[in-house]
PDB file of N, CA and C in Angstrom:
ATOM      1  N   UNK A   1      95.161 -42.878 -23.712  1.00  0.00           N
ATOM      2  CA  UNK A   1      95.652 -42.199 -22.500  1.00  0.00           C
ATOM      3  C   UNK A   1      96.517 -43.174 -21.699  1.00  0.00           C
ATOM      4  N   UNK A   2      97.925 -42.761 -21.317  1.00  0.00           N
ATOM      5  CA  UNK A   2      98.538 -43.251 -20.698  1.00  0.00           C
ATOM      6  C   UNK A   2      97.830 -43.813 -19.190  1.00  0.00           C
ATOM      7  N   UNK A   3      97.875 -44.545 -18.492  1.00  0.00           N
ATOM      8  CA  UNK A   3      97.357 -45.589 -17.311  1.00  0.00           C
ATOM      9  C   UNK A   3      98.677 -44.692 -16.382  1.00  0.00           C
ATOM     10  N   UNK A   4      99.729 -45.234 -16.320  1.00  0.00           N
ATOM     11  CA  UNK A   4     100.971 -44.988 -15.782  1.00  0.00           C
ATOM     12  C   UNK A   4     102.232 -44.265 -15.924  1.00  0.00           C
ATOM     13  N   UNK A   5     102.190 -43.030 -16.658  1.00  0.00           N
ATOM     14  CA  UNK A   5     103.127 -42.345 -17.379  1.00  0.00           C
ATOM     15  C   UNK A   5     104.228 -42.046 -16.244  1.00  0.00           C
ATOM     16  N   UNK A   6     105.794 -42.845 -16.999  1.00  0.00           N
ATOM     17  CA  UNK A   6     106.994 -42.060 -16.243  1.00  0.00           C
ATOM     18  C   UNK A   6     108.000 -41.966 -17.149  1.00  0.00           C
ATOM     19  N   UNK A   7     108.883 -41.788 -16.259  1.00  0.00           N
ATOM     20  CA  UNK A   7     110.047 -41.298 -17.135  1.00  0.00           C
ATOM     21  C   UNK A   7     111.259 -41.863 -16.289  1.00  0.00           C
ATOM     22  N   UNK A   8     112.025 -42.532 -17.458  1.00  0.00           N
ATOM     23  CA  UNK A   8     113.488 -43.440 -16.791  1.00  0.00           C
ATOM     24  C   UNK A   8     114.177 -42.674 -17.453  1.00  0.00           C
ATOM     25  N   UNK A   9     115.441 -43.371 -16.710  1.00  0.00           N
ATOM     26  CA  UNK A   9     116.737 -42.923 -17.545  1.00  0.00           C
ATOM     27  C   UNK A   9     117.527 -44.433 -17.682  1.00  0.00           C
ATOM     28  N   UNK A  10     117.612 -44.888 -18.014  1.00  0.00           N
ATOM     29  CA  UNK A  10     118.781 -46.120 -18.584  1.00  0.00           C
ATOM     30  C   UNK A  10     119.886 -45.553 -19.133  1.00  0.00           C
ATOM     31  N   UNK A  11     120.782 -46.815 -18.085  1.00  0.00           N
ATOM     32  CA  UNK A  11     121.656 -47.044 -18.554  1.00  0.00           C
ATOM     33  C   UNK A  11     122.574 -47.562 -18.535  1.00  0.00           C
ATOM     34  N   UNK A  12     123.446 -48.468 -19.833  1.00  0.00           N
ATOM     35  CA  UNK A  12     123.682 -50.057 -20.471  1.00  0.00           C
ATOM     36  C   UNK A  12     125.124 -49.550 -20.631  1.00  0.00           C
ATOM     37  N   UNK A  13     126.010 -50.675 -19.990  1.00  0.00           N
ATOM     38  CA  UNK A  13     127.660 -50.668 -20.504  1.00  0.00           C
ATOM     39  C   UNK A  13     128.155 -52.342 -20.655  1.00  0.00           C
ATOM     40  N   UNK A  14     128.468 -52.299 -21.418  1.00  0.00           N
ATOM     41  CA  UNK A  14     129.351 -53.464 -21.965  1.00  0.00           C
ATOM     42  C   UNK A  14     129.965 -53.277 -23.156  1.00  0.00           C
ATOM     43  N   UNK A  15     129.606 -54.192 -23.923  1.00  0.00           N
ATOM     44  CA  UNK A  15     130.277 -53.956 -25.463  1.00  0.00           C
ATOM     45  C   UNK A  15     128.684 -53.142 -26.251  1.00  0.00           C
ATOM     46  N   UNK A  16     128.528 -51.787 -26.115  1.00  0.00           N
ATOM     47  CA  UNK A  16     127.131 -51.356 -26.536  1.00  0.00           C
ATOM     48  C   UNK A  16     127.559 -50.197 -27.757  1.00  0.00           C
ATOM     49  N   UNK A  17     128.581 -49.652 -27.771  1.00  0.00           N
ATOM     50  CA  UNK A  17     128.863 -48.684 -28.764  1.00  0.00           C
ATOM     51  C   UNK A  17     128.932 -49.453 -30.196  1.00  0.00           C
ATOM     52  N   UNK A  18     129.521 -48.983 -31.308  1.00  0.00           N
ATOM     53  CA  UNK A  18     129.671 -49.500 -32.438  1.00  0.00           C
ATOM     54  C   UNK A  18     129.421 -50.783 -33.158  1.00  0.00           C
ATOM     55  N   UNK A  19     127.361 -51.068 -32.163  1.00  0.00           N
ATOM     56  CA  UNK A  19     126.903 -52.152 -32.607  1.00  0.00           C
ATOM     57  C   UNK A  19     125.492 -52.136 -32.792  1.00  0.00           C
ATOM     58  N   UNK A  20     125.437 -50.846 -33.322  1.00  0.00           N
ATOM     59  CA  UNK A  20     124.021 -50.491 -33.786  1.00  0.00           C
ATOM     60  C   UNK A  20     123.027 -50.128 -32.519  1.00  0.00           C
ATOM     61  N   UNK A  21     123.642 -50.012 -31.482  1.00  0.00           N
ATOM     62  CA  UNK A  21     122.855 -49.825 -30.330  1.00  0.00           C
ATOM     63  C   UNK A  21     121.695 -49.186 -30.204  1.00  0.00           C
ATOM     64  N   UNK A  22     122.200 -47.906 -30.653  1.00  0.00           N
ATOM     65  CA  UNK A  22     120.908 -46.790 -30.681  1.00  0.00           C
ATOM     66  C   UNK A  22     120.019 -46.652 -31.148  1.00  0.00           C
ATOM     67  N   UNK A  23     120.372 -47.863 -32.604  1.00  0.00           N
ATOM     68  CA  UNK A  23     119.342 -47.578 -33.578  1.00  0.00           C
ATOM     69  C   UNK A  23     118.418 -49.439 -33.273  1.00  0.00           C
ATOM     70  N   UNK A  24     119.023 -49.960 -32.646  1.00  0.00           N
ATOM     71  CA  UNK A  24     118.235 -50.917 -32.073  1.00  0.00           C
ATOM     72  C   UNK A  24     117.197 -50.343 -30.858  1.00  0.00           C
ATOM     73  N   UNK A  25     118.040 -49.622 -29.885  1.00  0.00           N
ATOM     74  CA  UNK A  25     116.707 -48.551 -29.144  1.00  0.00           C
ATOM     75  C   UNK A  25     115.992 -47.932 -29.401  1.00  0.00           C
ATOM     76  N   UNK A  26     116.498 -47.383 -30.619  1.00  0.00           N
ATOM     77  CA  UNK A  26     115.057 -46.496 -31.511  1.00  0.00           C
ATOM     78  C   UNK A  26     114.234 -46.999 -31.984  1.00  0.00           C
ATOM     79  N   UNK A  27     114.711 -48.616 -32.810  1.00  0.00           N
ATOM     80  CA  UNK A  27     113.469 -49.026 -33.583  1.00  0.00           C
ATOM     81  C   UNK A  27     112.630 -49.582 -32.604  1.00  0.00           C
ATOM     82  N   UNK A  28     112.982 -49.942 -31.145  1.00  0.00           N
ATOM     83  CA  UNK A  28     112.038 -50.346 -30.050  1.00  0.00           C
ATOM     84  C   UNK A  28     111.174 -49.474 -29.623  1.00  0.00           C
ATOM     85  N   UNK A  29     112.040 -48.437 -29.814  1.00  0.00           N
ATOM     86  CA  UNK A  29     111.006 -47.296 -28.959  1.00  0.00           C
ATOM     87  C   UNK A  29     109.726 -46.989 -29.620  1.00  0.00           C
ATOM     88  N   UNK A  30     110.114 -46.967 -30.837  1.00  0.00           N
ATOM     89  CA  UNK A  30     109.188 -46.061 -31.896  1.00  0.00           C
ATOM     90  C   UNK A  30     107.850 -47.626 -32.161  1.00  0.00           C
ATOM     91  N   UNK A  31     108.659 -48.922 -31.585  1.00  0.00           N
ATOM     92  CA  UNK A  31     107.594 -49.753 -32.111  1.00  0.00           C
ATOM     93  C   UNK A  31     106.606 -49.833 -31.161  1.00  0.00           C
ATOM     94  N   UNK A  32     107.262 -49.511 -29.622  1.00  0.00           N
ATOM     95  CA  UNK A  32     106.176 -49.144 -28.564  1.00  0.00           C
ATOM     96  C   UNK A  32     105.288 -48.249 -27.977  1.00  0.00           C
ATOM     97  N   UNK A  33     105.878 -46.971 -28.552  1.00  0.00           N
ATOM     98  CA  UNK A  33     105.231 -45.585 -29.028  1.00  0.00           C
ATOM     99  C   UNK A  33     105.779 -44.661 -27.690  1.00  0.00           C
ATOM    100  N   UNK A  34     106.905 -44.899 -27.181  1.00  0.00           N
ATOM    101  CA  UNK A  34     107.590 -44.025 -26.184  1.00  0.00           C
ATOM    102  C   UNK A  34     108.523 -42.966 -26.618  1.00  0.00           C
ATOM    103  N   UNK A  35     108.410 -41.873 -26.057  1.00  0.00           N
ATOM    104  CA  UNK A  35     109.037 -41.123 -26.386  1.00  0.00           C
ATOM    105  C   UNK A  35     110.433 -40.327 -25.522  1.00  0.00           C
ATOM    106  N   UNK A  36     111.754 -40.026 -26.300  1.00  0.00           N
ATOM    107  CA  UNK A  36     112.634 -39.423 -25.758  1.00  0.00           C
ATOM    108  C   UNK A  36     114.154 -39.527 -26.781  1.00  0.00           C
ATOM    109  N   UNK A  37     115.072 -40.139 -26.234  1.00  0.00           N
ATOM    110  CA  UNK A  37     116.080 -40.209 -26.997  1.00  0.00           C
ATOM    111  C   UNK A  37     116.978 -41.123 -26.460  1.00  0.00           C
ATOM    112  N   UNK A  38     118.217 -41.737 -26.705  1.00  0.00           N
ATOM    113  CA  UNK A  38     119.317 -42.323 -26.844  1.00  0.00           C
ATOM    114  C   UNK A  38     120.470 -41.593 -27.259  1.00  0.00           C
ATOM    115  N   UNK A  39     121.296 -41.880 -26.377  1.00  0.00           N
ATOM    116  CA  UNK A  39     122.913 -41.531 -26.949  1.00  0.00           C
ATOM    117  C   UNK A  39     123.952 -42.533 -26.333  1.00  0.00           C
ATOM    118  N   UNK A  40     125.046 -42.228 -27.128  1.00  0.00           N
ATOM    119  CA  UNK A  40     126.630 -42.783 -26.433  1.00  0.00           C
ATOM    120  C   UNK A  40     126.867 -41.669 -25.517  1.00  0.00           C
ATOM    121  N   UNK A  41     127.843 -42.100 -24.492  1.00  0.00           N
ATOM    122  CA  UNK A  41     128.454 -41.593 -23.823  1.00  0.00           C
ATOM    123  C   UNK A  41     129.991 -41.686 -24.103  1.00  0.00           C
ATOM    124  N   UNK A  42     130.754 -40.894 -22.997  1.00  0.00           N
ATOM    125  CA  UNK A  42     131.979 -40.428 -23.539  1.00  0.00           C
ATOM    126  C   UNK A  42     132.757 -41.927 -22.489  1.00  0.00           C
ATOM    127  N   UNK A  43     131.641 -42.132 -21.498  1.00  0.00           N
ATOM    128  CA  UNK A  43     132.023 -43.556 -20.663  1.00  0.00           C
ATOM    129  C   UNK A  43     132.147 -44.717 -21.411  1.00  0.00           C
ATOM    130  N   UNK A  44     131.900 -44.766 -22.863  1.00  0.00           N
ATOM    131  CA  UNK A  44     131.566 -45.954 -23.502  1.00  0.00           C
ATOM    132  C   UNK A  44     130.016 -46.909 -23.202  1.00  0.00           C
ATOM    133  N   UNK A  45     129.572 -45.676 -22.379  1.00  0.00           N
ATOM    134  CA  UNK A  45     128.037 -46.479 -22.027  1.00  0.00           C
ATOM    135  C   UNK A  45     127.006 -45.785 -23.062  1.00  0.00           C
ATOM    136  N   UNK A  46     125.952 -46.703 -22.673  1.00  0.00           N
ATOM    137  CA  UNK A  46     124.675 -45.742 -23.725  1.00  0.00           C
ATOM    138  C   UNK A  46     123.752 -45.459 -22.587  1.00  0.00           C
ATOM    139  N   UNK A  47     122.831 -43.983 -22.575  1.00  0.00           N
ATOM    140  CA  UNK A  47     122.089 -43.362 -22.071  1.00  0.00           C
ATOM    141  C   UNK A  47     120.847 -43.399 -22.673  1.00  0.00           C
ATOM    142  N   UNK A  48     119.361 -44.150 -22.387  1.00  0.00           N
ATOM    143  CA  UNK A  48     118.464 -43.658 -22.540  1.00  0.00           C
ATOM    144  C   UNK A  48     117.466 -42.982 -21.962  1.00  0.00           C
ATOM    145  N   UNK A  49     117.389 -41.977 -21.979  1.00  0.00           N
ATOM    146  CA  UNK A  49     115.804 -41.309 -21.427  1.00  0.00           C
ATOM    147  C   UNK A  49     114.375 -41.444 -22.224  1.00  0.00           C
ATOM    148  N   UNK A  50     113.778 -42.073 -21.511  1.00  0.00           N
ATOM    149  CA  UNK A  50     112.540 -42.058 -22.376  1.00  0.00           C
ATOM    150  C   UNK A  50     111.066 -41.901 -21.442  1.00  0.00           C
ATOM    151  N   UNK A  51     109.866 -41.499 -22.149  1.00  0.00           N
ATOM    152  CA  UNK A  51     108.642 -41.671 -21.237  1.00  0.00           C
ATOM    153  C   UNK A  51     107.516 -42.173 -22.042  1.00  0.00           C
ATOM    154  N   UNK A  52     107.063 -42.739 -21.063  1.00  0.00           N
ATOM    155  CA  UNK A  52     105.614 -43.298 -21.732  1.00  0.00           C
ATOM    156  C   UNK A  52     104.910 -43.927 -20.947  1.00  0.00           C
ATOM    157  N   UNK A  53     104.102 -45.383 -20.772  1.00  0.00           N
ATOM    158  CA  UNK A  53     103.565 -45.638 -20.001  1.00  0.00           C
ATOM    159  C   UNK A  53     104.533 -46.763 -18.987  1.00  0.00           C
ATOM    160  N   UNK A  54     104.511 -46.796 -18.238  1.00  0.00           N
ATOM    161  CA  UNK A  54     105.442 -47.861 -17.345  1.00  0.00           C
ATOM    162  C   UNK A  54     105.748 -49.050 -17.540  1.00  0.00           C
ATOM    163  N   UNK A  55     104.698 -49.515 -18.514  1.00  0.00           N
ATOM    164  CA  UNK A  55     104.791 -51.238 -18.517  1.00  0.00           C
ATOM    165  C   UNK A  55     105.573 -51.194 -19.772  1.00  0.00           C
ATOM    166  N   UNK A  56     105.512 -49.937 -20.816  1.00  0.00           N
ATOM    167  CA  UNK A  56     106.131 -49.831 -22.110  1.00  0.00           C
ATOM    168  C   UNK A  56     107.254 -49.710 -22.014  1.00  0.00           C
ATOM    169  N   UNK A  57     107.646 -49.134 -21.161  1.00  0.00           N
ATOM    170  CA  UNK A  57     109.017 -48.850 -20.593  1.00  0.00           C
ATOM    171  C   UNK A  57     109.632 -50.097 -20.296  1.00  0.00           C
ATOM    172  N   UNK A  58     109.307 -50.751 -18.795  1.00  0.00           N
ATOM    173  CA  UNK A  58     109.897 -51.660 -18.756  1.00  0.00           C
ATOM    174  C   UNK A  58     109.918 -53.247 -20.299  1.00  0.00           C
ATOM    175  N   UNK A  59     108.761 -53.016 -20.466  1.00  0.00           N
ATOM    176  CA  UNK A  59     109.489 -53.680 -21.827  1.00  0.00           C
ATOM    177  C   UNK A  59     110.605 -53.429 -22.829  1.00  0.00           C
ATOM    178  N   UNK A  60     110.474 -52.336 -22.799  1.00  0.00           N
ATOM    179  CA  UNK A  60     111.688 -51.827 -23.625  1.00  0.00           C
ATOM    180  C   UNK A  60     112.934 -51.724 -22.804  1.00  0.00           C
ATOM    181  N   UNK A  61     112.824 -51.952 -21.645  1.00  0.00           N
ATOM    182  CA  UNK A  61     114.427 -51.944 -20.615  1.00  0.00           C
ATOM    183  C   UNK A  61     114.451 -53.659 -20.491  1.00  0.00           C
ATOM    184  N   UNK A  62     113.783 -54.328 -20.933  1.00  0.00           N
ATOM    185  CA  UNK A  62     114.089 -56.071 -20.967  1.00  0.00           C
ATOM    186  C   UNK A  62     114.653 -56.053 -22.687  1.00  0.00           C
ATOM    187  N   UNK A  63     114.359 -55.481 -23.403  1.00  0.00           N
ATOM    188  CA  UNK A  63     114.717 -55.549 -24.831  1.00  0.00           C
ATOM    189  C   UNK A  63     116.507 -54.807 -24.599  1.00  0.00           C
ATOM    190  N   UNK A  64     116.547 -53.752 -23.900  1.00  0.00           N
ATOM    191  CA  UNK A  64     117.387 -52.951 -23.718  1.00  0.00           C
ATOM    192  C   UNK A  64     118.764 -54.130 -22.804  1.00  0.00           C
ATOM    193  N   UNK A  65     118.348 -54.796 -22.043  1.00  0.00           N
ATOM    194  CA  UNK A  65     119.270 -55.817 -21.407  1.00  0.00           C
ATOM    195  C   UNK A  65     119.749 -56.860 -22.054  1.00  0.00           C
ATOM    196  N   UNK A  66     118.874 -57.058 -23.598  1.00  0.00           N
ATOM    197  CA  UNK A  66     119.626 -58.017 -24.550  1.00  0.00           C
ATOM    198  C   UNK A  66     120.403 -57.590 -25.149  1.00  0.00           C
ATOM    199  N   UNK A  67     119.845 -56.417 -25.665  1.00  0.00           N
ATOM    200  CA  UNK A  67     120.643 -55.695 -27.049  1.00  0.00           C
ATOM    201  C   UNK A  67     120.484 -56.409 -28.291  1.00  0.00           C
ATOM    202  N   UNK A  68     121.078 -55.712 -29.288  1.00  0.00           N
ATOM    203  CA  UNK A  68     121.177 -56.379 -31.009  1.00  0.00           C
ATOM    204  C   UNK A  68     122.032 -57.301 -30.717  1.00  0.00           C
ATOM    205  N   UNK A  69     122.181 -58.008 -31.811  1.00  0.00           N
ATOM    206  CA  UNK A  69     123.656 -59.639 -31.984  1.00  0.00           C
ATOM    207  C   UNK A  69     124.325 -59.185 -31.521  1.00  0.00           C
ATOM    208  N   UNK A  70     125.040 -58.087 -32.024  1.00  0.00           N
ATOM    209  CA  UNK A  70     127.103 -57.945 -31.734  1.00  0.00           C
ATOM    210  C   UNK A  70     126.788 -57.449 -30.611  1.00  0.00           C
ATOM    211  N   UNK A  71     126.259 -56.931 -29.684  1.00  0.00           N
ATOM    212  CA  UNK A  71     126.558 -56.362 -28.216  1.00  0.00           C
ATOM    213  C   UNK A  71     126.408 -57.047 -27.375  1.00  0.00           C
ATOM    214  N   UNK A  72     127.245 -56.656 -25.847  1.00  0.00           N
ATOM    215  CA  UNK A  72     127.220 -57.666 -25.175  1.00  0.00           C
ATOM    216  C   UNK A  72     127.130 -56.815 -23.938  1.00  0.00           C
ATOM    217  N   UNK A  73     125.703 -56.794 -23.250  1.00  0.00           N
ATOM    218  CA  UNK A  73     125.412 -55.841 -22.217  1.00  0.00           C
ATOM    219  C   UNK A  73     126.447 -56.513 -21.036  1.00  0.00           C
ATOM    220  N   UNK A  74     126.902 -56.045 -19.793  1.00  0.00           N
ATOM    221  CA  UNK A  74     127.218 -56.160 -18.955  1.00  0.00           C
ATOM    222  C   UNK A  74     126.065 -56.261 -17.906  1.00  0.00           C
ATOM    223  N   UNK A  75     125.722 -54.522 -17.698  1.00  0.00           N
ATOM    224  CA  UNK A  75     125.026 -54.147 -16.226  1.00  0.00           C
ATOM    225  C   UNK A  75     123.767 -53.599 -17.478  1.00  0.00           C
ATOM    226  N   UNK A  76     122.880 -52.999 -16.753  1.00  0.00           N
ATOM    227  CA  UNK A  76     121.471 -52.155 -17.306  1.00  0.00           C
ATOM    228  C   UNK A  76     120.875 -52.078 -15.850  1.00  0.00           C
ATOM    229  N   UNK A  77     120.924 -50.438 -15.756  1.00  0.00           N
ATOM    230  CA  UNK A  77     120.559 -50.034 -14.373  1.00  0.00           C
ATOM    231  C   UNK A  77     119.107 -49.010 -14.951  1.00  0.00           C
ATOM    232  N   UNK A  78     118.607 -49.112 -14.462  1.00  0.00           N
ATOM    233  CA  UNK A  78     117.154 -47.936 -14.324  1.00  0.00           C
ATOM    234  C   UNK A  78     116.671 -47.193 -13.329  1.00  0.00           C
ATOM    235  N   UNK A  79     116.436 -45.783 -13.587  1.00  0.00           N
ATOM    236  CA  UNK A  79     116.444 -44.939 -12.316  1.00  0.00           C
ATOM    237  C   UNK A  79     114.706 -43.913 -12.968  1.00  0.00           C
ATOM    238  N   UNK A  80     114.193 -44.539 -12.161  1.00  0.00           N
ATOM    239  CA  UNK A  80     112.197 -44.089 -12.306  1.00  0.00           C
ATOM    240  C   UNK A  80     112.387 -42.328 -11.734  1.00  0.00           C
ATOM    241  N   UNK A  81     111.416 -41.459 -12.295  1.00  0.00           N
ATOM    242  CA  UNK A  81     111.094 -40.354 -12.125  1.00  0.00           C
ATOM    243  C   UNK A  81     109.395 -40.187 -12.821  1.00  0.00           C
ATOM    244  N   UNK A  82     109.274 -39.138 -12.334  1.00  0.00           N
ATOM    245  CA  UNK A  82     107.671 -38.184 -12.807  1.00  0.00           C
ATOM    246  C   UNK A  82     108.243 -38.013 -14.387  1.00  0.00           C
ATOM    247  N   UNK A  83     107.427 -37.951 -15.563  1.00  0.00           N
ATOM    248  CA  UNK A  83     107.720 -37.769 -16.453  1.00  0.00           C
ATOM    249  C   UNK A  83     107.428 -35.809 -16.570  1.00  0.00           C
ATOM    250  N   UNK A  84     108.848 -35.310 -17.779  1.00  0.00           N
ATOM    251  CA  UNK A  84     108.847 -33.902 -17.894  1.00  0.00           C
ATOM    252  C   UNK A  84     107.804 -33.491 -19.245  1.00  0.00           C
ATOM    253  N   UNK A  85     107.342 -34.307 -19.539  1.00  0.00           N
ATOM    254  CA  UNK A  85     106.756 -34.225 -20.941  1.00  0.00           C
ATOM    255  C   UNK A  85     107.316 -33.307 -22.243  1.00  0.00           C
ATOM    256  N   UNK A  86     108.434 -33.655 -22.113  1.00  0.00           N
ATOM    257  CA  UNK A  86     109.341 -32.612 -22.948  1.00  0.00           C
ATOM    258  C   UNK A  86     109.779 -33.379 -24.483  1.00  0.00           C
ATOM    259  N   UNK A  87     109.253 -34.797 -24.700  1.00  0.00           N
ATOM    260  CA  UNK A  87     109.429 -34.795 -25.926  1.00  0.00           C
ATOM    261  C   UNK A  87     108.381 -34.985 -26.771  1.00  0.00           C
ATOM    262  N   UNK A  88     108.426 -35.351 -28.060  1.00  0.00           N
ATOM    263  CA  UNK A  88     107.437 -35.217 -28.723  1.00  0.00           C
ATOM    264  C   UNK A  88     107.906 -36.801 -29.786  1.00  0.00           C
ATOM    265  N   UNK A  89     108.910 -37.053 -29.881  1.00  0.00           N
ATOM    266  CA  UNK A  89     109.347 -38.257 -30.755  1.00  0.00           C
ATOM    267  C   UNK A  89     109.958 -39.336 -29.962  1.00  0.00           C
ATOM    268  N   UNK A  90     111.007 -39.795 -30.585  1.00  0.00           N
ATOM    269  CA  UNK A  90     111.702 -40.231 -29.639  1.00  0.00           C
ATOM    270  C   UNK A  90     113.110 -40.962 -30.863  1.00  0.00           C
ATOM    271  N   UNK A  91     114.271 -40.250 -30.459  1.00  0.00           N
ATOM    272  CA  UNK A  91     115.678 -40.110 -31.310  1.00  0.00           C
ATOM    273  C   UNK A  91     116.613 -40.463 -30.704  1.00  0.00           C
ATOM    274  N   UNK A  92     117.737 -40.304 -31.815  1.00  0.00           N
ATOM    275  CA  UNK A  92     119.144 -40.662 -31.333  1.00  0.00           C
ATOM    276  C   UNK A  92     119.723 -39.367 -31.443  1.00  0.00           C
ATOM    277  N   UNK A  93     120.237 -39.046 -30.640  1.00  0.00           N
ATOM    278  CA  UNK A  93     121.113 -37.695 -29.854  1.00  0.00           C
ATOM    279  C   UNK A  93     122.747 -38.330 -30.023  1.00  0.00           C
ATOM    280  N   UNK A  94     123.229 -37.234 -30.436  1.00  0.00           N
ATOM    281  CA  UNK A  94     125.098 -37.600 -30.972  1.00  0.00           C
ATOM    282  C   UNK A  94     125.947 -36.444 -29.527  1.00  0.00           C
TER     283      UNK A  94
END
């Protein structure tokens, strides 16, 4: 049972597109057991929404501020909410 369940939204611009980004957020997510999704944006930024427990989260938004090798975050902003409990996995969205 979750302790602290919320729900963020991140989100990372620098050099984050066409460097495995998403699938570096996914394999984090799925290794911390949070659920939601990842995408690109049309800004050249990446969007994650995800929920789970708070501390899982913010670990995964310190993983999220490094990124894989080739990327090169700029900013990584996070914006906290009540979680919608609307997912069940947690993916990459095109």
């Amino acid at each position: 049972m979750q302790s602290n369940p919320k729900r963020a939204e991140i989100i990372v611009n620098g050099l984050v597109q066409g460097v495995g980004f998403r699938y570096f957020v996914l394999h984090n997510a799925e290794r911390l057991g949070v659920l939601g999704y990842t995408k690109n944006l049309y800004t050249g930024e990446v969007l994650t929404v995800v929920e789970g427990d708070k501390s899982l989260i913010e670990e995964l938004f310190k993983v999220i501020k490094v990124g894989p090798m080739h990327a090169q975050v700029k900013n990584a902003s996070i914006k906290w909410s009540d979680p919608k409990n609307e997912f069940n996995e947690f993916g990459v969205r095109y």
